[in-house]
N, C-alpha and C. Protein backbone atom coordinates (compact mmCIF):
# COMPACT_ATOMS: atom_id res chain seq x y z
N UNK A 1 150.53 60.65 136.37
CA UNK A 1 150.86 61.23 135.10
C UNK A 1 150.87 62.74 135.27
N UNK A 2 152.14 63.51 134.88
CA UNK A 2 151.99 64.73 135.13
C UNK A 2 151.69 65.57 133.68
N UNK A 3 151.02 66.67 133.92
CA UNK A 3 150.61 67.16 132.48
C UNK A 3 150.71 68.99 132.82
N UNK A 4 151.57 69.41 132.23
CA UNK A 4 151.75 70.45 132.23
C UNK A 4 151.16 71.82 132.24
N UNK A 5 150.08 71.48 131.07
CA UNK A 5 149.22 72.18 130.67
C UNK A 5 148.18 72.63 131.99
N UNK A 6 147.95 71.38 132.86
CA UNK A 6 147.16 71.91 134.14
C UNK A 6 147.38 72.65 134.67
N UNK A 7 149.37 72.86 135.47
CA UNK A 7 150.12 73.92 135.89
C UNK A 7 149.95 74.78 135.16
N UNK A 8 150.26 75.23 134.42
CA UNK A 8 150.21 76.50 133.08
C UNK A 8 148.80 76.84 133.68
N UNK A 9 147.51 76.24 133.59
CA UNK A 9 146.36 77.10 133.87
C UNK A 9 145.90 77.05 135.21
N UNK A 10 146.46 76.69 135.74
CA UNK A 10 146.10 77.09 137.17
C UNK A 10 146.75 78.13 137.66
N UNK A 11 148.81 78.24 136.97
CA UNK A 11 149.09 79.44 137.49
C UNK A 11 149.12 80.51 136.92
N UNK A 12 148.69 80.57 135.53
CA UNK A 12 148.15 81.68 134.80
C UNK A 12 146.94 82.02 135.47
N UNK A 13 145.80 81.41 135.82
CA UNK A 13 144.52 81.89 136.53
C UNK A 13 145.07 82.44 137.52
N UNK A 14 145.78 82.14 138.35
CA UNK A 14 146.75 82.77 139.79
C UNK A 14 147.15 84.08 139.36
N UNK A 15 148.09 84.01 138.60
CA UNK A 15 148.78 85.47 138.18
C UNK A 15 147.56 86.55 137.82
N UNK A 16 146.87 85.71 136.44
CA UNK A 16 145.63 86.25 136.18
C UNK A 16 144.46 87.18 137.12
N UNK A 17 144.50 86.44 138.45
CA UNK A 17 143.90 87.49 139.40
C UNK A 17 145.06 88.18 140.25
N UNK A 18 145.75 87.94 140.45
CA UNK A 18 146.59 88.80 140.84
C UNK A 18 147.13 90.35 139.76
N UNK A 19 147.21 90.04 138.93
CA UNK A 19 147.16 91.25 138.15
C UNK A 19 146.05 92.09 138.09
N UNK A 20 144.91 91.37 138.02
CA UNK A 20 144.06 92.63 137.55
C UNK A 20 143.82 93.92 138.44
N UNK A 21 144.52 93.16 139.91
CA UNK A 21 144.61 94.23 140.77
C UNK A 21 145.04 95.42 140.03
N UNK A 22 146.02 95.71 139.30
CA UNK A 22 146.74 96.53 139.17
C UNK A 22 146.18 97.07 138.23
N UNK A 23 146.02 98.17 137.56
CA UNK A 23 144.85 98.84 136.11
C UNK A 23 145.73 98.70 134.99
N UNK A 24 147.35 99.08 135.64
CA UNK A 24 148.08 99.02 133.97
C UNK A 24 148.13 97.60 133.62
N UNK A 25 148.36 96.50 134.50
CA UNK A 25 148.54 95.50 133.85
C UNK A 25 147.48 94.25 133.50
N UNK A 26 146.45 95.29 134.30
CA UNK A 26 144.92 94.63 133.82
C UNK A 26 144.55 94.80 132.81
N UNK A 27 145.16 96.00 132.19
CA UNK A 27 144.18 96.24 130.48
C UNK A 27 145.26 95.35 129.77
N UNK A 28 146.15 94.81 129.76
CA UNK A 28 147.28 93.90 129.15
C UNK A 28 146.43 92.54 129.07
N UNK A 29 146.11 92.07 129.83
CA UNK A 29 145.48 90.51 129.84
C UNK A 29 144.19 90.58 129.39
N UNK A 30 144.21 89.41 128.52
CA UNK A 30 143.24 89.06 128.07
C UNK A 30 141.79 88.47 128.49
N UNK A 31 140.93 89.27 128.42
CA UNK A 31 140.01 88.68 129.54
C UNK A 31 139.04 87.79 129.10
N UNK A 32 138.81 86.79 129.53
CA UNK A 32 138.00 85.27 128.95
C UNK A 32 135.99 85.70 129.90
N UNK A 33 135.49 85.19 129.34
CA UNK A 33 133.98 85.16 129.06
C UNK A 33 133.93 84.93 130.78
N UNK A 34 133.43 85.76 131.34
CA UNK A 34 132.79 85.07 132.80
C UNK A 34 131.43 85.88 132.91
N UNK A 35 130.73 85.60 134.17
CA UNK A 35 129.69 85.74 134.46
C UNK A 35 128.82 87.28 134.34
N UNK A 36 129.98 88.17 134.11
CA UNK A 36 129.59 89.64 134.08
C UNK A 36 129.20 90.05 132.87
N UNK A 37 129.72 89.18 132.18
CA UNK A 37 130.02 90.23 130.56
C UNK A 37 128.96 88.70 129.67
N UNK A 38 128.32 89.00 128.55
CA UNK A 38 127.47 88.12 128.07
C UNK A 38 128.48 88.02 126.63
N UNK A 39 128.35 86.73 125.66
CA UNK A 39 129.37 86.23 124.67
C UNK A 39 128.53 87.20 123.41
N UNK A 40 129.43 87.24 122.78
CA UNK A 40 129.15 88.02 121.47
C UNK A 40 128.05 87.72 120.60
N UNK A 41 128.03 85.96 120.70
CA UNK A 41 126.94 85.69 119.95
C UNK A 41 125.57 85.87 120.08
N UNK A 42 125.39 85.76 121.97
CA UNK A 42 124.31 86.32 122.20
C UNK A 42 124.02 87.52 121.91
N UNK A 43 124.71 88.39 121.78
CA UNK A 43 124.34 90.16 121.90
C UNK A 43 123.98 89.90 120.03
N UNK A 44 125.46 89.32 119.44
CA UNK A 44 124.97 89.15 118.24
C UNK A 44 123.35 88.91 117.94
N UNK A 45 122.66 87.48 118.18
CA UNK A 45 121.51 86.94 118.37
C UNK A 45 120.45 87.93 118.56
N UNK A 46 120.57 88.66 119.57
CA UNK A 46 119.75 89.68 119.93
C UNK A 46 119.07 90.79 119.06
N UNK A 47 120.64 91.59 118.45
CA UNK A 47 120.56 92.66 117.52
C UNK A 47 120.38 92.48 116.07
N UNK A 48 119.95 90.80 115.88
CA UNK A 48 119.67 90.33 114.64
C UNK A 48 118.02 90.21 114.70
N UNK A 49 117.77 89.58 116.11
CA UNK A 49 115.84 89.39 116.20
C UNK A 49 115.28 90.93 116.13
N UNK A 50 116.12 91.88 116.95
CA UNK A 50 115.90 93.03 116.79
C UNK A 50 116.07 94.03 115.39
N UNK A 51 116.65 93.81 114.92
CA UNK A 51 116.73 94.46 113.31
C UNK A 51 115.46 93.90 112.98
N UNK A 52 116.02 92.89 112.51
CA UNK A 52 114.67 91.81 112.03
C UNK A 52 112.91 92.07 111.74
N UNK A 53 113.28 92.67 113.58
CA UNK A 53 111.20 92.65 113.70
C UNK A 53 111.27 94.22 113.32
N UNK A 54 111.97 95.00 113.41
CA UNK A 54 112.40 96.45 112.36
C UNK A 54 111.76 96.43 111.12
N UNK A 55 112.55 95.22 110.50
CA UNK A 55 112.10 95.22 109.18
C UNK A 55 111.09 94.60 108.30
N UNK A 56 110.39 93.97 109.95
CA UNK A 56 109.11 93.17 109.38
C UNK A 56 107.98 94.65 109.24
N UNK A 57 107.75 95.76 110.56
CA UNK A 57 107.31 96.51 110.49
C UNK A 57 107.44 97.58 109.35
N UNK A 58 108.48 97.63 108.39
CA UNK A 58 108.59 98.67 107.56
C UNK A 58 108.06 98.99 106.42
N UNK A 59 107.17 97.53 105.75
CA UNK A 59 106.81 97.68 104.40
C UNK A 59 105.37 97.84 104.92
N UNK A 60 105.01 97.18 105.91
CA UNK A 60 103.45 97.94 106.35
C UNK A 60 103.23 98.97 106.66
N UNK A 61 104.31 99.53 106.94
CA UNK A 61 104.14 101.09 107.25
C UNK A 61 104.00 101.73 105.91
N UNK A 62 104.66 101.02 104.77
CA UNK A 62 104.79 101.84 103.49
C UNK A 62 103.66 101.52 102.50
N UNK A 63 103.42 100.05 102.67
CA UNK A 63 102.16 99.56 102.03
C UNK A 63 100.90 99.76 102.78
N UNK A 64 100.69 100.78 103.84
CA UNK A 64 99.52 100.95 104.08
C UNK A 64 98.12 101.69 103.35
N UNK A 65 98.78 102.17 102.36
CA UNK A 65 97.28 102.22 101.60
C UNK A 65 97.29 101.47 100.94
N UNK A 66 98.47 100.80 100.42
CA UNK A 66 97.70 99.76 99.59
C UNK A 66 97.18 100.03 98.27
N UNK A 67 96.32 98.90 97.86
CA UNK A 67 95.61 99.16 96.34
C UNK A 67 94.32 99.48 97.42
N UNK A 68 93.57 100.38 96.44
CA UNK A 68 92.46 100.56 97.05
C UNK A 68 91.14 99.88 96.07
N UNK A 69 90.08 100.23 96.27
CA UNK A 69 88.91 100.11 95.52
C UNK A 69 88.76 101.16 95.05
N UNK A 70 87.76 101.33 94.32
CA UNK A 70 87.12 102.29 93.78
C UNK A 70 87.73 103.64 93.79
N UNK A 71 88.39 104.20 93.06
CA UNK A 71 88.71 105.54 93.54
C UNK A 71 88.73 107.00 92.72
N UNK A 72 88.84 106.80 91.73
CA UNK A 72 88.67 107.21 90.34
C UNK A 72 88.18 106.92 89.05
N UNK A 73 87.49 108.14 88.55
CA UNK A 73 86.61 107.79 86.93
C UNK A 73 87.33 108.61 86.10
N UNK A 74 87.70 107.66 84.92
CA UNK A 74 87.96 108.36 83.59
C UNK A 74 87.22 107.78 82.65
N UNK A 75 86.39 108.47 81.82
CA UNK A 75 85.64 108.30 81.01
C UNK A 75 84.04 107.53 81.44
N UNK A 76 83.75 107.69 82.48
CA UNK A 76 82.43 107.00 83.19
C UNK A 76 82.96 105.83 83.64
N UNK A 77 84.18 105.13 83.48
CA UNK A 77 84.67 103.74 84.10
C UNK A 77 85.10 103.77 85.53
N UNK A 78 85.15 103.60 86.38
CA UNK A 78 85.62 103.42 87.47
C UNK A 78 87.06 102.76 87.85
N UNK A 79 87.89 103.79 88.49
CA UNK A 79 89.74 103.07 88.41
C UNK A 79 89.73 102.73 89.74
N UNK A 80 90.55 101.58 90.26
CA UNK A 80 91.39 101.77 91.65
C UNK A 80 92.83 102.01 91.32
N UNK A 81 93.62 102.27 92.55
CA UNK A 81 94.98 102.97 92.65
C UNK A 81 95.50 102.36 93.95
N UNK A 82 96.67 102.51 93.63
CA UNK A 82 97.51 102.22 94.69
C UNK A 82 98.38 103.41 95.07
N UNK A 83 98.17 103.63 96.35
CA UNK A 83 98.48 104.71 97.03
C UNK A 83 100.48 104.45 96.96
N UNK A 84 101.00 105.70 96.95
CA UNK A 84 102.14 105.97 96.84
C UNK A 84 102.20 107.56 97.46
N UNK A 85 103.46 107.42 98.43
CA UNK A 85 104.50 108.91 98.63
C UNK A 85 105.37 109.52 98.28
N UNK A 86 104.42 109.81 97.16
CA UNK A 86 105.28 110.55 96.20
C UNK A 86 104.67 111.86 95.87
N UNK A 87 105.43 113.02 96.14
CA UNK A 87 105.29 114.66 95.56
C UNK A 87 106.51 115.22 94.79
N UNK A 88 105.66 115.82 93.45
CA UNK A 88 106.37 116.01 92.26
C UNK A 88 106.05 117.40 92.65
N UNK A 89 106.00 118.21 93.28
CA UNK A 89 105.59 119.62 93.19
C UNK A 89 106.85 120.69 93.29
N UNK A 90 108.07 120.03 93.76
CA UNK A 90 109.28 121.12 93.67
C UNK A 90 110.00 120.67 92.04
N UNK A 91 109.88 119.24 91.86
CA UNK A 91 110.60 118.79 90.03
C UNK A 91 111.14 119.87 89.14
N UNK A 92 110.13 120.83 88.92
CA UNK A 92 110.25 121.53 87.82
C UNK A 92 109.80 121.20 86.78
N UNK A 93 109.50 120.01 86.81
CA UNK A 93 108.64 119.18 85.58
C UNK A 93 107.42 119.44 84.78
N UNK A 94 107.70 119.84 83.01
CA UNK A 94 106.63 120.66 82.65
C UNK A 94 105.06 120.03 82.96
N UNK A 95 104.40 120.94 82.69
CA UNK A 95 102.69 120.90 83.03
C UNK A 95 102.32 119.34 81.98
N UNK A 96 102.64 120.11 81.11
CA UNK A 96 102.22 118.43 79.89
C UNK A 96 103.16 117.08 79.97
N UNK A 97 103.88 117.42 81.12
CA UNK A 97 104.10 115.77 81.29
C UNK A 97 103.40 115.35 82.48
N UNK A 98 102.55 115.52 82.98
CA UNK A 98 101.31 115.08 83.95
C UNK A 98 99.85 115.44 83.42
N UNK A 99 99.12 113.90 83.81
CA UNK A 99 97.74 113.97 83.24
C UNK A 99 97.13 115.02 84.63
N UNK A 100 95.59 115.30 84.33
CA UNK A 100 95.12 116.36 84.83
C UNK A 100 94.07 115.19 85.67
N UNK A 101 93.88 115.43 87.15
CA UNK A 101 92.92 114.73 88.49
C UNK A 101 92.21 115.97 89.33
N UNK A 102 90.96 115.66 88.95
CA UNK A 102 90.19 116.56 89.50
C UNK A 102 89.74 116.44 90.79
N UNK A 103 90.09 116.62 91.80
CA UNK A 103 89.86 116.64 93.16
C UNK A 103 88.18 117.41 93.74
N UNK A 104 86.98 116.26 93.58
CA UNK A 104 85.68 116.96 94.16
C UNK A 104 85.73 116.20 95.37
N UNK A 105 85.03 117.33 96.30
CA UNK A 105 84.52 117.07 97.72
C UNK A 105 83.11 115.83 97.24
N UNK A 106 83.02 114.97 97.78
CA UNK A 106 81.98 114.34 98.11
C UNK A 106 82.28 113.22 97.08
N UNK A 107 82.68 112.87 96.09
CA UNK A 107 82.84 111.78 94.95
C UNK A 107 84.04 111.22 94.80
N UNK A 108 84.01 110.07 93.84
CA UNK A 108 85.64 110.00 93.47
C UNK A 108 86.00 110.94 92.26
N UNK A 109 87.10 110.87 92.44
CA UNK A 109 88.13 111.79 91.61
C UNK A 109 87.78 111.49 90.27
N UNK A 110 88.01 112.46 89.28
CA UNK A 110 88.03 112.40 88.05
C UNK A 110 89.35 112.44 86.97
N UNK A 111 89.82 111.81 86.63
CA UNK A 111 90.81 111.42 85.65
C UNK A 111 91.15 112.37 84.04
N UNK A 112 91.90 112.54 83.71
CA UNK A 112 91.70 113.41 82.23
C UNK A 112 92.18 111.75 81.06
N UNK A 113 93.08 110.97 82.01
CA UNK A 113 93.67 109.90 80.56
C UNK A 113 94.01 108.45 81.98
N UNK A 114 93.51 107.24 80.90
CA UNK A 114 94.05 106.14 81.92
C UNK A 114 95.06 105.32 80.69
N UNK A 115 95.81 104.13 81.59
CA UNK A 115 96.83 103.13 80.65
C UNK A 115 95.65 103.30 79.62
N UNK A 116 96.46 103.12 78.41
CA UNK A 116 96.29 103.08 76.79
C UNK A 116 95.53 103.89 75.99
N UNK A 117 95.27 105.18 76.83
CA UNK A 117 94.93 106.26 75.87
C UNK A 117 96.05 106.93 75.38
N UNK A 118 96.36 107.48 74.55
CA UNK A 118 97.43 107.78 73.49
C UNK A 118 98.35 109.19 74.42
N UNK A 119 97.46 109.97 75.26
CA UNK A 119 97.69 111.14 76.21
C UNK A 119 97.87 110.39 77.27
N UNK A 120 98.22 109.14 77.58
CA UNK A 120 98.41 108.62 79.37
C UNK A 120 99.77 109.19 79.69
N UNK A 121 99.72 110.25 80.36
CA UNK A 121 101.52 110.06 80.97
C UNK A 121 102.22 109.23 82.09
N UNK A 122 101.65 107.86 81.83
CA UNK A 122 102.64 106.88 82.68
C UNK A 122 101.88 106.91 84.33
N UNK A 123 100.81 107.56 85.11
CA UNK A 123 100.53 107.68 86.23
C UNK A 123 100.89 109.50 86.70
N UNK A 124 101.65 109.74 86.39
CA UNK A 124 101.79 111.22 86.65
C UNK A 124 100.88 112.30 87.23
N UNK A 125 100.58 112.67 87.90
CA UNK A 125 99.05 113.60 88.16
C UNK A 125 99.33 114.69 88.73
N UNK A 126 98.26 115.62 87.87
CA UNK A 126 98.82 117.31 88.84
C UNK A 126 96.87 117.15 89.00
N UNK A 127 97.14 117.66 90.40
CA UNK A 127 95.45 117.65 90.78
C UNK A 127 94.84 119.22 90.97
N UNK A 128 93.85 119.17 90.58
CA UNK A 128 92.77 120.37 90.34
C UNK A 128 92.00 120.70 91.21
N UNK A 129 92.00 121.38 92.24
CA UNK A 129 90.85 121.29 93.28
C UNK A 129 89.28 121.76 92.52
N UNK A 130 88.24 121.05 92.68
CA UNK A 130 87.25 121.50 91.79
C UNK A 130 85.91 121.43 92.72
N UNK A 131 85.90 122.79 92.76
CA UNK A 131 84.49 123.11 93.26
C UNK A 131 83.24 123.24 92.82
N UNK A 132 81.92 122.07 92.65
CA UNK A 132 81.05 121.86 91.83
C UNK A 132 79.94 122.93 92.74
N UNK A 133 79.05 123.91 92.69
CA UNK A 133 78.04 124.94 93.07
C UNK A 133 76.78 124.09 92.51
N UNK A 134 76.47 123.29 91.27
CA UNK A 134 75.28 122.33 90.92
C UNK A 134 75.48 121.38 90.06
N UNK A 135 75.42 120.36 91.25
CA UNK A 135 75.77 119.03 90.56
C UNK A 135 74.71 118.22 89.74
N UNK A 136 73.35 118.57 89.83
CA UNK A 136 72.31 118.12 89.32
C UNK A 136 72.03 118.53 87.97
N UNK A 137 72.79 119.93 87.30
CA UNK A 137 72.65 120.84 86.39
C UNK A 137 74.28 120.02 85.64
N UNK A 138 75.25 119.86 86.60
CA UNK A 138 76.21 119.53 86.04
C UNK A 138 76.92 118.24 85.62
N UNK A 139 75.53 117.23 85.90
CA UNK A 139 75.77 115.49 85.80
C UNK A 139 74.89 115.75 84.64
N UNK A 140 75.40 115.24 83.63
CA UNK A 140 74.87 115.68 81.93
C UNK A 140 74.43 114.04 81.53
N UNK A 141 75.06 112.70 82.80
CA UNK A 141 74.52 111.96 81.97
C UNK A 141 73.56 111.16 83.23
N UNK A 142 73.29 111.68 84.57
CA UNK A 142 72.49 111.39 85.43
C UNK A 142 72.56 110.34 86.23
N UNK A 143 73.70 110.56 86.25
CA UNK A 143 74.72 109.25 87.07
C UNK A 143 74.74 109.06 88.66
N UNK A 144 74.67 110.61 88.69
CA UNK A 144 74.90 111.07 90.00
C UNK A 144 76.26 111.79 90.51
N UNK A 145 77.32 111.53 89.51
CA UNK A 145 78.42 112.09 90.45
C UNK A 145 79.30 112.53 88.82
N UNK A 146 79.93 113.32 88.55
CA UNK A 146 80.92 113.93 87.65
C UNK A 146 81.48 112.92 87.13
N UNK A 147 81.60 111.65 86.01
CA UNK A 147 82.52 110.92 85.74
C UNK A 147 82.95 110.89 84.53
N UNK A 148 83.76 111.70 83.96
CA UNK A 148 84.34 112.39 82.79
C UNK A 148 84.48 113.55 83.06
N UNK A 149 86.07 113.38 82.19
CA UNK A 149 86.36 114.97 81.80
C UNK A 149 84.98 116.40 81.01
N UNK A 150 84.72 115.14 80.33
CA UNK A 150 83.82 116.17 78.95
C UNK A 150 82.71 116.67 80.33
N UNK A 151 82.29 115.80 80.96
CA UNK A 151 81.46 116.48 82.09
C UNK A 151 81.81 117.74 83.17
N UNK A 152 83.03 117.19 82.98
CA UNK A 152 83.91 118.55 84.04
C UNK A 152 83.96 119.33 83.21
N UNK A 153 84.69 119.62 81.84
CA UNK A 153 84.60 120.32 81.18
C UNK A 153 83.27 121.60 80.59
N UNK A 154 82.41 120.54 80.59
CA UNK A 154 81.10 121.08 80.16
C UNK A 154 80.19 122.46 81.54
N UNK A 155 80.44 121.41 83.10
CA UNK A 155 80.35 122.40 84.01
C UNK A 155 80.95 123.41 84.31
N UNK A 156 82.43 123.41 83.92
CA UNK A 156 83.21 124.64 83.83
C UNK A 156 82.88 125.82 83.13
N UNK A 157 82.47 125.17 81.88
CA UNK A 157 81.94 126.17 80.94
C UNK A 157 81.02 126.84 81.06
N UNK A 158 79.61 125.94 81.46
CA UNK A 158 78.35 126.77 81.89
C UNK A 158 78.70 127.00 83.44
N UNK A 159 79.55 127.22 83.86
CA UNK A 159 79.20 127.90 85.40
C UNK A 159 79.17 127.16 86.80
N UNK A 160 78.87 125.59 86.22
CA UNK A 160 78.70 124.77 87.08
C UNK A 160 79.60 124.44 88.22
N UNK A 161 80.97 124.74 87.58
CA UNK A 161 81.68 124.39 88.64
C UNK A 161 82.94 125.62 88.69
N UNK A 162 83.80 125.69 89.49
CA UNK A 162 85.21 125.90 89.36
C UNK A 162 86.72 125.63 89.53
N UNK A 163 87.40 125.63 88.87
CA UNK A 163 88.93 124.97 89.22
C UNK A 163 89.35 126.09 89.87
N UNK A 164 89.61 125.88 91.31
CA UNK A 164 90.51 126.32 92.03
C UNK A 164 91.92 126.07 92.03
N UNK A 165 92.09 125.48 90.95
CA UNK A 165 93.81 125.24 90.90
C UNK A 165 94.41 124.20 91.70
N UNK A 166 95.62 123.83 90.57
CA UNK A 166 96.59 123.23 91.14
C UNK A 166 96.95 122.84 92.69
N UNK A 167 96.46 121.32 93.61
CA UNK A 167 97.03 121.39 94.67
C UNK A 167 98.20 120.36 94.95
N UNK A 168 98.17 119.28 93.99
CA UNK A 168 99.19 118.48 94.51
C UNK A 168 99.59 118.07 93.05
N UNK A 169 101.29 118.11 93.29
CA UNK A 169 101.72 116.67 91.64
C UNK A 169 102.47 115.41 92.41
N UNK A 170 101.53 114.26 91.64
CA UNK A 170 102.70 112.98 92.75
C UNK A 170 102.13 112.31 91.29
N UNK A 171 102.97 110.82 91.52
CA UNK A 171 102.57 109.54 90.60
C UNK A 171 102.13 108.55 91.33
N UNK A 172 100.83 107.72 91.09
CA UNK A 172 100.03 106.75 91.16
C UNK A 172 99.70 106.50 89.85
N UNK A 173 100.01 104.53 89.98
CA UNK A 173 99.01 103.97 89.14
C UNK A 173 97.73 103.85 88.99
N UNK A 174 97.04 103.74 88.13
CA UNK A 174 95.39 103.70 88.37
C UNK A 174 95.33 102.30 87.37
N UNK A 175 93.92 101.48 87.73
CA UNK A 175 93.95 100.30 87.15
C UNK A 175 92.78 100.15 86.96
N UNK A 176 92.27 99.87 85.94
CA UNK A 176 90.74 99.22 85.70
C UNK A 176 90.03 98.23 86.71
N UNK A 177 89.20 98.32 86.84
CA UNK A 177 88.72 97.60 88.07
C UNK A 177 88.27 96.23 87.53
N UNK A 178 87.93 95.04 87.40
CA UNK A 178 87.78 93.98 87.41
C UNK A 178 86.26 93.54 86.87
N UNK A 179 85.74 93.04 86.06
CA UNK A 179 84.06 93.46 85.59
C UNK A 179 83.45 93.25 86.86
N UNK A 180 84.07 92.20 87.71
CA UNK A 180 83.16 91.76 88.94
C UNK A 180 82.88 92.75 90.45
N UNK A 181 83.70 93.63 89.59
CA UNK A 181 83.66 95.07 90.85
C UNK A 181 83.08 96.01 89.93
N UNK A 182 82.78 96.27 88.93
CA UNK A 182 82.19 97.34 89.00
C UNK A 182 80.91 97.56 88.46
């Protein structure tokens, strides 16, 4: 039984190497999958596992702080937060649309407004660097550590402490902590 199609590829493979000798008429033919060159799907396959584990690494990189514990007091309550990269400091955005975070060395932070006080601006924060000189004179309710404004306030006044000003504006949520945490 003769079948044509065999001739056809045997003497196309013939011609087929015989041409490629030549450069002009090698870039003309079509060149089929051999041992040098790997198939598309694999490379495909590859640059898909590879994206992939890309994008497994990316939200841990972004969710690495996370919610935290304990991190802030407004009104003697204790808040946690979830860390975010975010700086509002070029915005232009007026002063009274950010609540006021008092930044002390040694404690957690102090808060001016949390969700559902009537002054919350949404997470917003311009932070205060605040340098306490007597904290024993300036803990009014013997807590141990600054937790209220009216307390910050009150040390400012008598001497106790000072605002060194404005160092950072970004937005974080802050969240009530859970009765079983605090």
């Amino acid at each position: 039984m003769y079948t044509g199609a065999v001739d056809f590829c045997a003497c196309f493979c013939a011609v087929q190497g015989f041409a490629r000798s030549d450069p002009y008429v090698a870039k003309q033919i079509p060149r089929f999958w051999g041992k040098r060159k790997e198939p598309p799907l694999r490379k495909l396959t590859i640059l898909l596992a590879l994206v992939g584990a890309a994008l497994l690494l990316v939200p841990g990189t972004a969710l690495a702080k996370g919610v935290s514990g304990p991190a802030i007091y407004v009104d003697g309550q204790a808040y946690r937060t979830v860390g975010t990269p975010t700086d509002f400091s070029e915005t232009g955005a007026p002063a009274h649309s950010f609540d006021i975070i008092y930044d002390i060395e040694g404690q957690m932070n102090v808060a001016t407004a949390a969700p559902g006080d009537t002054d919350y601006n949404g997470g917003r924060w311009m932070v205060h660097a605040l340098e306490v000189s007597d904290l024993d004179s300036a803990d009014t309710n013997d807590s141990g550590d600054l937790d209220s404004a009216a307390e910050i306030e009150a040390a400012l006044a008598n001497g106790f402490a000072v605002d060194n000003g404005v160092v950072k504006y970004f937005e974080c949520p802050i969240i009530k902590l859970p009765a079983t945490q605090r």
